[in-house]
Protein backbone atom coordinates (compact mmCIF):
# COMPACT_ATOMS: atom_id res chain seq x y z
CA UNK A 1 -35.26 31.79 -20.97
CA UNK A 2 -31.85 32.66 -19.40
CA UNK A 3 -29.77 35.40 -19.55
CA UNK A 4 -26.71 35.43 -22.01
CA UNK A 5 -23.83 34.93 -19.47
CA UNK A 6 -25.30 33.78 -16.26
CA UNK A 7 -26.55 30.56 -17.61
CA UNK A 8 -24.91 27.70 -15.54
CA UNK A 9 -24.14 23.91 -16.23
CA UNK A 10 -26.22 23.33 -13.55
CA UNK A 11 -29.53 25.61 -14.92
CA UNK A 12 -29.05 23.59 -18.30
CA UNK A 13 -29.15 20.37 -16.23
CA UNK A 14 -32.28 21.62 -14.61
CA UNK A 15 -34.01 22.06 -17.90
CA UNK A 16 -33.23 19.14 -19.39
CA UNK A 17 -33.61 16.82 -16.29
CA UNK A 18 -30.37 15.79 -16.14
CA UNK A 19 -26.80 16.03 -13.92
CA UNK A 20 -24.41 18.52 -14.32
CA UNK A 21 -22.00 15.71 -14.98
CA UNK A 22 -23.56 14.40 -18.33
CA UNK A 23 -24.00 18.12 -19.41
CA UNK A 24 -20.78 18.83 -18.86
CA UNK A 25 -19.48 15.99 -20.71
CA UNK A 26 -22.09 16.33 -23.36
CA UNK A 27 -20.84 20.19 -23.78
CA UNK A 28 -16.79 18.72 -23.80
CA UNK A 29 -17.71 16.22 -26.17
CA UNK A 30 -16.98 13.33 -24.09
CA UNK A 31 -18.45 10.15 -24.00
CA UNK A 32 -21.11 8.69 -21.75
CA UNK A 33 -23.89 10.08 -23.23
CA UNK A 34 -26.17 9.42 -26.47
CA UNK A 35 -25.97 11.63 -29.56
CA UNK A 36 -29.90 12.24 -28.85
CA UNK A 37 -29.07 13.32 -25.39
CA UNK A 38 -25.71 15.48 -26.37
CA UNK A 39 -28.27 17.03 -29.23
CA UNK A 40 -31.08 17.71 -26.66
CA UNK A 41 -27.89 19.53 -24.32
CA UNK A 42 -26.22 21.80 -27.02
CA UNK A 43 -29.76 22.75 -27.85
CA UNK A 44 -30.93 23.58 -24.46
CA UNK A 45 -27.37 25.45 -23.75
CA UNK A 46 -27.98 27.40 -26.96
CA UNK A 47 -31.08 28.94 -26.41
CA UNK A 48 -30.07 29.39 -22.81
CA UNK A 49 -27.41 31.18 -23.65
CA UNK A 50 -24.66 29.14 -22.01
CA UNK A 51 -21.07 30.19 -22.53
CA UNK A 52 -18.43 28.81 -20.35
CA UNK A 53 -16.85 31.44 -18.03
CA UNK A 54 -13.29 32.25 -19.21
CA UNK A 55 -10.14 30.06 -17.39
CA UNK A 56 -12.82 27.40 -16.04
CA UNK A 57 -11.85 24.13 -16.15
CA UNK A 58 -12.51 21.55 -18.62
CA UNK A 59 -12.48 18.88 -16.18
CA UNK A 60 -15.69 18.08 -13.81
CA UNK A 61 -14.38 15.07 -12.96
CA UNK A 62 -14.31 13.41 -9.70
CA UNK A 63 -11.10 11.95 -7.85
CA UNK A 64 -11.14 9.24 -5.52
CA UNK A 65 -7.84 8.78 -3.55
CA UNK A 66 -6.99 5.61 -1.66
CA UNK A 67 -4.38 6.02 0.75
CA UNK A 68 -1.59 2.80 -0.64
CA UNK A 69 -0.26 2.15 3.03
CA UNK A 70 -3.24 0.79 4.60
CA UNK A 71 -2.23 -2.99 3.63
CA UNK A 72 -5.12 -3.94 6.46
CA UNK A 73 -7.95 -2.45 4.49
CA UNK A 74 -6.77 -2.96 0.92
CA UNK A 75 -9.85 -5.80 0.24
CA UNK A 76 -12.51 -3.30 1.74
CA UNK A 77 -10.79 -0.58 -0.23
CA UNK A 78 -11.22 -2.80 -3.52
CA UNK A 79 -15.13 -3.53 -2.82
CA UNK A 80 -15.58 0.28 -2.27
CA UNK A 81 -13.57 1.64 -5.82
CA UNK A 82 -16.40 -1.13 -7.47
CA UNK A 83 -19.19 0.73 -5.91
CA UNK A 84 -17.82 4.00 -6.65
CA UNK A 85 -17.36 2.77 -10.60
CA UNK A 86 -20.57 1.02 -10.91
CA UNK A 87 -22.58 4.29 -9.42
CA UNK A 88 -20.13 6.48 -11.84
CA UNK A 89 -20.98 4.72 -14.82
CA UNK A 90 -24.79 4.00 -13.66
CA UNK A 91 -24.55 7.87 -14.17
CA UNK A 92 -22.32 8.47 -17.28
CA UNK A 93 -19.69 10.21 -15.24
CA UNK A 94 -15.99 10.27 -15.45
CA UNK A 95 -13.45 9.21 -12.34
CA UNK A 96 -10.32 9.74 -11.75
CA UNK A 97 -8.76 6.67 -9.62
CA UNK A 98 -5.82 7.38 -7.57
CA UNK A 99 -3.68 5.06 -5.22
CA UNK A 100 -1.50 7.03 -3.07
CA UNK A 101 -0.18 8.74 0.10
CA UNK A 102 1.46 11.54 -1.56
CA UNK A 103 0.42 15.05 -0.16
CA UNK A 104 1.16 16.84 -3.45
CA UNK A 105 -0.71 14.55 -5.41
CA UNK A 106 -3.55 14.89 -3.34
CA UNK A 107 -3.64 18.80 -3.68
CA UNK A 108 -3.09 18.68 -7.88
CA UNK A 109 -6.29 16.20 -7.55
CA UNK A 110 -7.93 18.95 -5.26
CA UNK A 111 -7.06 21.66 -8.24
CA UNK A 112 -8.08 19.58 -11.38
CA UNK A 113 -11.02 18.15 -9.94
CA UNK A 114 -14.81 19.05 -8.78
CA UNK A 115 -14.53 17.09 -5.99
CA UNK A 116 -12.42 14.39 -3.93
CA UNK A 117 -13.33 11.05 -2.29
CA UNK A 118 -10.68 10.26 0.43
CA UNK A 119 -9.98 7.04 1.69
CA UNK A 120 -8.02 5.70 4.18
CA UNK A 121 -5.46 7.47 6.68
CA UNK A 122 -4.68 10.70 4.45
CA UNK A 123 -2.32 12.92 6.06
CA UNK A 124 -4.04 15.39 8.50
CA UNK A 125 -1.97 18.27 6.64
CA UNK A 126 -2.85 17.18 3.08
CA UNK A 127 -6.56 16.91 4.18
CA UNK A 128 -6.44 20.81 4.86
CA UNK A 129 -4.72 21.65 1.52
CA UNK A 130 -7.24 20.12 -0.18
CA UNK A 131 -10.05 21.21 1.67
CA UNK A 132 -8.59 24.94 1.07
CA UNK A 133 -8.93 24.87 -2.64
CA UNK A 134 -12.97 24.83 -1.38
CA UNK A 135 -14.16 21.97 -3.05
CA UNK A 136 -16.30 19.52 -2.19
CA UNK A 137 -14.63 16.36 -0.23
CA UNK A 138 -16.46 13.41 1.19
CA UNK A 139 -14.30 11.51 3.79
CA UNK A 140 -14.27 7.56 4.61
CA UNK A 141 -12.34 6.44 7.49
CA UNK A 142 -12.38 8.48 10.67
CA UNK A 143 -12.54 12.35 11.33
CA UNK A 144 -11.75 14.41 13.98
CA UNK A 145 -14.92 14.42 16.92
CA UNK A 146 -17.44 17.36 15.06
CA UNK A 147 -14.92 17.89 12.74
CA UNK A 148 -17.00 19.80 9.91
CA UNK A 149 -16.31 17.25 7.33
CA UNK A 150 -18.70 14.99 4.75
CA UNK A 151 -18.01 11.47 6.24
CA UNK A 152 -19.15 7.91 5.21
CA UNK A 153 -18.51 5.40 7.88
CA UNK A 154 -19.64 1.95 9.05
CA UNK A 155 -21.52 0.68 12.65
CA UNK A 156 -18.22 -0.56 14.29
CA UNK A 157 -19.83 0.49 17.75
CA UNK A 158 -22.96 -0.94 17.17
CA UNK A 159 -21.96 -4.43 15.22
CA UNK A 160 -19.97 -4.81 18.67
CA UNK A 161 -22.87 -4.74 20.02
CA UNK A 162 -24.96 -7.09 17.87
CA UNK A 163 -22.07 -10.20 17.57
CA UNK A 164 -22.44 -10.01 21.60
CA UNK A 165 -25.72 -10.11 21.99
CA UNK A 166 -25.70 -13.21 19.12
CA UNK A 167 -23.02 -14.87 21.20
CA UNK A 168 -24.72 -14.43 24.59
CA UNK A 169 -27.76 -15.46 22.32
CA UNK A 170 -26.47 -18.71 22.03
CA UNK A 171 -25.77 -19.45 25.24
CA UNK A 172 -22.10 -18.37 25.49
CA UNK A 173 -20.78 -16.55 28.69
CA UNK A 174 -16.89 -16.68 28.64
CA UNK A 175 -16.40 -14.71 25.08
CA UNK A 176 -12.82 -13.31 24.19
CA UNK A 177 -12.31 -10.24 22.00
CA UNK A 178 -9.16 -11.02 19.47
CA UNK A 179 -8.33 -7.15 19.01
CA UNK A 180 -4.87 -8.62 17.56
CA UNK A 181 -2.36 -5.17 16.89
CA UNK A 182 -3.26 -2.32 19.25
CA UNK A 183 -3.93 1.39 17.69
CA UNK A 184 -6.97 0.49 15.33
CA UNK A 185 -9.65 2.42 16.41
CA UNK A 186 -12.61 0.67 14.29
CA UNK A 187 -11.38 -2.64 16.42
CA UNK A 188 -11.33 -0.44 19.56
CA UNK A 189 -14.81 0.80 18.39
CA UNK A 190 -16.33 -2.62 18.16
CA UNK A 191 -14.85 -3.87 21.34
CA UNK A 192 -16.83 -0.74 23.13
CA UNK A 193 -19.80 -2.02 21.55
CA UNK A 194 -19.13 -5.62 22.65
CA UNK A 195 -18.73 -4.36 25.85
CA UNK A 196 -21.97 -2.65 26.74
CA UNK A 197 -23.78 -5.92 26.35
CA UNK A 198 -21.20 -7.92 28.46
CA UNK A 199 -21.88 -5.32 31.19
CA UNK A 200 -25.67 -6.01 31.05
CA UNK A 201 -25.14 -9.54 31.92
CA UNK A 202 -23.71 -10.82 35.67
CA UNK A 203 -22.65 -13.88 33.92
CA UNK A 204 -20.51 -12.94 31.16
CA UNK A 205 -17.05 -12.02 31.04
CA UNK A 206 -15.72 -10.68 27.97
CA UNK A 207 -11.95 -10.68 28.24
CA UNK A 208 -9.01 -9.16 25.50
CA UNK A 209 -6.54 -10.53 23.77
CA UNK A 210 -4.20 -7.99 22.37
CA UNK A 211 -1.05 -9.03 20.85
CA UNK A 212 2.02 -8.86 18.19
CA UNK A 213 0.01 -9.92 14.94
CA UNK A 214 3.71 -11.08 13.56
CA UNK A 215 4.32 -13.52 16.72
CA UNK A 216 0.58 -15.30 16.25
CA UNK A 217 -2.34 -15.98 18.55
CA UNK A 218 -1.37 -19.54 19.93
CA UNK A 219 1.17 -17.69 22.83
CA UNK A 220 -1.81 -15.73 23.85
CA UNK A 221 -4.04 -17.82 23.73
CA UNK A 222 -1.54 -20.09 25.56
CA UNK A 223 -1.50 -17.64 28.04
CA UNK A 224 -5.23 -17.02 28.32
CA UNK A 225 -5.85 -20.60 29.46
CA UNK A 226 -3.96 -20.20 32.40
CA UNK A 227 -6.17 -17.79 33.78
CA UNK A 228 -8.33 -20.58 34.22
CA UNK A 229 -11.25 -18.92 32.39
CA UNK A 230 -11.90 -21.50 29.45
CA UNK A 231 -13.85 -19.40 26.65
CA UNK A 232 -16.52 -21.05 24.64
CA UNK A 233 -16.43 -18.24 21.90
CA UNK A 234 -14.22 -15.35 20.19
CA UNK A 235 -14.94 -12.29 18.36
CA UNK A 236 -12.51 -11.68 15.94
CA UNK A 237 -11.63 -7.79 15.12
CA UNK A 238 -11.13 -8.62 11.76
CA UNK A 239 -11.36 -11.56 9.37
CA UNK A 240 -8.06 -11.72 9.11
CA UNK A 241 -7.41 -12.35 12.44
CA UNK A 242 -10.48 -15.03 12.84
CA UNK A 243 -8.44 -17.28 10.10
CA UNK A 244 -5.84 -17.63 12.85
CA UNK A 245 -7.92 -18.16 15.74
CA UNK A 246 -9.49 -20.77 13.51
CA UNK A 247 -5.99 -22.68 12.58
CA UNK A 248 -4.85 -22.64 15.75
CA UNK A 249 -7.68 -23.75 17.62
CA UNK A 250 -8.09 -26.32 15.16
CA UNK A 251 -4.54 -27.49 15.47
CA UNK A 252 -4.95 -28.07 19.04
CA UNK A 253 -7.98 -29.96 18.60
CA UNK A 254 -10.42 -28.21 19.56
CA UNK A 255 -13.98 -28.58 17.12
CA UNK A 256 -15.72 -25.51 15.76
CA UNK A 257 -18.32 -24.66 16.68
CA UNK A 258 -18.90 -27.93 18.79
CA UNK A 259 -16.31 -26.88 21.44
CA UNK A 260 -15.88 -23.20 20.44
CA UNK A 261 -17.46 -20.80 18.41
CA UNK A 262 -15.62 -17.90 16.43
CA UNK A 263 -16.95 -15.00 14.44
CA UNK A 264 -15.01 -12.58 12.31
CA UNK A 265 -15.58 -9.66 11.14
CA UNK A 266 -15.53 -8.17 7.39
CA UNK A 267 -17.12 -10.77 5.20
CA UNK A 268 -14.38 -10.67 2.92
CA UNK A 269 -13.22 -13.58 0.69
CA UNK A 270 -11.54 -16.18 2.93
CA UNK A 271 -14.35 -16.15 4.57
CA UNK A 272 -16.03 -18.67 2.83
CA UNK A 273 -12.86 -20.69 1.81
CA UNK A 274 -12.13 -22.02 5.08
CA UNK A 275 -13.76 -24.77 6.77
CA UNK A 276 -15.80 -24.42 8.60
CA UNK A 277 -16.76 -20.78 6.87
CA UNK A 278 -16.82 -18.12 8.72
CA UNK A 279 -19.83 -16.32 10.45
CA UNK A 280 -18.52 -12.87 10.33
CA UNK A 281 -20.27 -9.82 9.80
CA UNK A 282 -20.22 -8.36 6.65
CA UNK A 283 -18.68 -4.52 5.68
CA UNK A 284 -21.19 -3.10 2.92
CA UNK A 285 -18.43 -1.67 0.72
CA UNK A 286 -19.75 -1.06 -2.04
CA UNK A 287 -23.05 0.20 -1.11
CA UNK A 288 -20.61 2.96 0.79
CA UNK A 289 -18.96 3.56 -2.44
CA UNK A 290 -21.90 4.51 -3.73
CA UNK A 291 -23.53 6.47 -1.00
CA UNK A 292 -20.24 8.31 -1.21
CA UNK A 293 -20.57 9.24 -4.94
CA UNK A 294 -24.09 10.05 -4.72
CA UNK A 295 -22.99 12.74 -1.39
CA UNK A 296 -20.10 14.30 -3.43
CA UNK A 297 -22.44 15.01 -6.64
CA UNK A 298 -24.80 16.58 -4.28
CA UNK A 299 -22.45 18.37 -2.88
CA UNK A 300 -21.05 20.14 -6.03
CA UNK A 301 -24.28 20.57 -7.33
CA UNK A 302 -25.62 22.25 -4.06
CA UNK A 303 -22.70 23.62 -2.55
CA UNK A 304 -22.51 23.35 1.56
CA UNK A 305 -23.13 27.22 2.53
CA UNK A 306 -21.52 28.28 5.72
CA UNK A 307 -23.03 27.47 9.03
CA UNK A 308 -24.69 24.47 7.27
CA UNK A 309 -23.94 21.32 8.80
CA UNK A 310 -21.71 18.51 7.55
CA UNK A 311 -23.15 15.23 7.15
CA UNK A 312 -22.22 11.95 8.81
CA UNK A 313 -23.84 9.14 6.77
CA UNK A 314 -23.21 5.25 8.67
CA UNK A 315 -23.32 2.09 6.21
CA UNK A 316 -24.91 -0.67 8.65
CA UNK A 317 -23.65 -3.88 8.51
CA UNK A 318 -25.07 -6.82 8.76
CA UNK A 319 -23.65 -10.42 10.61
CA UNK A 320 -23.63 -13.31 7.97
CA UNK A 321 -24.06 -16.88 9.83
CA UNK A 322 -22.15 -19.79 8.70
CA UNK A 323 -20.82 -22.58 10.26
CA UNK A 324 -18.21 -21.13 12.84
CA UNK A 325 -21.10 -20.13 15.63
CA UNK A 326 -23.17 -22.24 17.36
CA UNK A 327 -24.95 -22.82 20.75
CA UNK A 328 -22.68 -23.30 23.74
CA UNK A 329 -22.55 -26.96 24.91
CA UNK A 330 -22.28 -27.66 28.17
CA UNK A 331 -23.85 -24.22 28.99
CA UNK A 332 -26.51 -23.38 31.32
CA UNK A 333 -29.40 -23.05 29.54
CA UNK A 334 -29.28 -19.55 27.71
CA UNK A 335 -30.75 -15.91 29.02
CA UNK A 336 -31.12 -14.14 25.48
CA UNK A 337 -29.57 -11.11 25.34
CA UNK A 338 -31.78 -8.11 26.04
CA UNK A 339 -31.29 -4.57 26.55
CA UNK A 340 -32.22 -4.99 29.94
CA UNK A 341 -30.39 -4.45 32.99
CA UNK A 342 -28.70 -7.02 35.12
CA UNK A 343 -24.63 -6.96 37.03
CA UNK A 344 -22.37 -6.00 35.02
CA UNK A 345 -18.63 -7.87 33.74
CA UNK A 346 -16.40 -5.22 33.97
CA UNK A 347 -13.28 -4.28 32.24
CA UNK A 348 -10.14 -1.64 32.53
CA UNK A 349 -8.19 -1.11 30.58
CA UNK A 350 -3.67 -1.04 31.75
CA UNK A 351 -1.13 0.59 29.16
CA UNK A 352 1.30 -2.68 30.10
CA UNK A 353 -1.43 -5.38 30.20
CA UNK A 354 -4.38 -4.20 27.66
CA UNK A 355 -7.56 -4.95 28.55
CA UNK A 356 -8.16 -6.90 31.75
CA UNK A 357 -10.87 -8.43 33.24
CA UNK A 358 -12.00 -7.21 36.51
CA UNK A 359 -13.71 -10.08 39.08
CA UNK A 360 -17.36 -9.12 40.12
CA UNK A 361 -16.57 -9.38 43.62
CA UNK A 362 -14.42 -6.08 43.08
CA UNK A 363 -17.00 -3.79 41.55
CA UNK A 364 -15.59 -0.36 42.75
CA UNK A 365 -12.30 -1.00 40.92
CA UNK A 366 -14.11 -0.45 37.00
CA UNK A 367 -12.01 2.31 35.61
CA UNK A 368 -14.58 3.27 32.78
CA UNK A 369 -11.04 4.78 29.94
CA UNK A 370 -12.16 5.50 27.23
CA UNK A 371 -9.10 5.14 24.81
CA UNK A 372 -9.35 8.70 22.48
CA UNK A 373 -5.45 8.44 22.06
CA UNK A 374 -6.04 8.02 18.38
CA UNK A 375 -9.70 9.87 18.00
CA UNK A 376 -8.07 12.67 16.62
CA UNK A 377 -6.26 10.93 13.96
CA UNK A 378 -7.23 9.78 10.74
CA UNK A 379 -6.21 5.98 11.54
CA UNK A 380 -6.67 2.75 9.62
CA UNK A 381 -10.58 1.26 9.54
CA UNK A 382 -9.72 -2.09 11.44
């Protein structure tokens, strides 16, 4: 039996086998729970002793803030508030939703709350203000390199990898990237990704197309065919951005996938409202909603102690095929892609030009630049 005053929410929770959250709102009178349950709680915090420490909070709710700038990300956004809400009321727990960008908002959250759930591009500044009041945050979006921060992120680097390797798969060999806008680091990311394979492989060339979203992708793709390098498939950064490759290619006459193939990347709802639907690769929002939830509760129940480690927790994704891929015609018949070695297509990358394709012949000239001009910032997801 526990002590009169040192009984905790979280040692009734323990005897009655349930979370802190549903004793707490059982205890406040809230709703979420049965009257059987909130009977079983009172009972259990009576004979514990329970009595709730003078000036705490009434509130053990749990924000989630979504940064409202980050028009890019705003359908991704939307499937991970569902899995946040679904997991919250799987649970019986209470949220507090917020849509915003404002730092002061974000630190009254940080002070009414028992936790935060950040999404999207917060302000570096309004991070640490929060994070002061000490309680527990989970991040999504990208964090500073070891930055001692709960984070829940996705397999950019690695679905880069994967679309190639399904590309050269299939018998393609002159792929484009369609990074669109430069300064995303998720599309950077999955380029890198795309890249390792096209390196493993004397007879690809994987070649970028970066370029002024708001002036379209026929002038550089325009452009591109002068170079005389006639690509069989693109890798679109981002859905978005596959929907114009697709109309303009289309509008030229070209046939997809019978001349070209495209894949996008996302899985979000044009994708399947365009003919031919898109193969893309699909973004498991939701699921990281919920992986998200389930890492914040832990965290307040079992605060981090110092010189524990912070927890990185990656959401694989997963490529959905449609009708926008196919095998290369024309091609020589395909080498699947392996992990093995092989020459190498290589790439630099020019502040002026973007990314540029460097000929074989020339192997000495690879300038290996890794672009961590944005790793320290907090920048959009695509």
């Amino acid at each position: 039996m526990g002590k009169r005053g040192r009984t905790t929410l979280q040692t009734i929770a323990q005897e009655v086998g349930l979370s802190k959250f549903a004793v707490s709102r059982s205890l406040a009178g809230k709703s979420g729970v049965s009257e059987e349950t909130r009977a079983l709680i009172r009972a259990t915090a009576e004979r514990l002793g329970y009595t709730r420490p003078a000036g705490q909070s009434q509130s053990n709710d749990i924000a989630v803030v979504f940064h409202d700038l980050d028009a890019v990300n705003s359908e991704l956004y939307m499937q991970i508030q569902n899995g946040v809400q679904r997991e919250a009321h799987r649970l019986g727990m209470a949220l507090r939703i917020r849509w915003t960008h404002s730092a002061g908002q974000l630190e009254e959250l940080a002070h009414a709350c028992s936790g935060l759930m950040l999404v999207g591009p917060h302000d570096r500044e309004a991070v640490a203000a929060a994070t002061a009041t000490g309680i527990p945050i989970v991040r999504f979006g990208w964090v500073d390199p070891l930055e001692e921060a709960d984070q829940i992120t996705g397999t950019d680097h690695e679905a880069g990898q994967a679309v190639l390797q399904y590309l050269v798969g299939l018998g393609h060999r002159s792929i484009v990237y369609v990074s669109g806008s430069p300064g995303f680091r998720g599309r950077r990311e999955r380029f890198y990704g795309a890249r390792e394979i096209a390196e493993r492989h004397e007879d690809v060339s994987l070649q970028v197309l970066e370029f002024d979203e708001q002036n379209g992708f026929g002038a550089a793709f325009r452009d591109l065919k002068k170079t005389g390098i006639p690509p069989t498939a693109f890798f679109c950064a981002h859905d978005g951005l596959a929907l114009t490759v697709v109309s303009e290619l289309l509008g030229q006459g070209y046939r997809i996938p019978d001349d070209v193939s495209v894949v996008g990347f996302g899985d979000f709802s044009p994708a399947t409202q365009i003919s031919p639907p898109l193969t893309t690769v699909k973004m498991e929002g939701q699921e990281a909603g919920a992986v998200g939830l389930r890492l914040l509760i832990e965290r307040i129940e079992n605060p981090r102690l110092s010189g524990m480690p912070a927890r990185r927790v990656m959401i694989a994704s997963r490529i959905v095929e449609r009708r926008s891929a196919g095998p290369c015609t024309g091609c020589t018949e395909p080498s699947r892609a392996t992990l093995g070695g092989g020459s190498r297509a290589r790439a630099r990358y020019a502040p002026d030009d973007g990314f540029v394709l460097l000929r074989r012949e020339d192997p000495r000239r690879f300038e290996r630049k890794l672009l961590y001009d944005s790793i320290g910032g907090d920048v959009a997801l695509h």
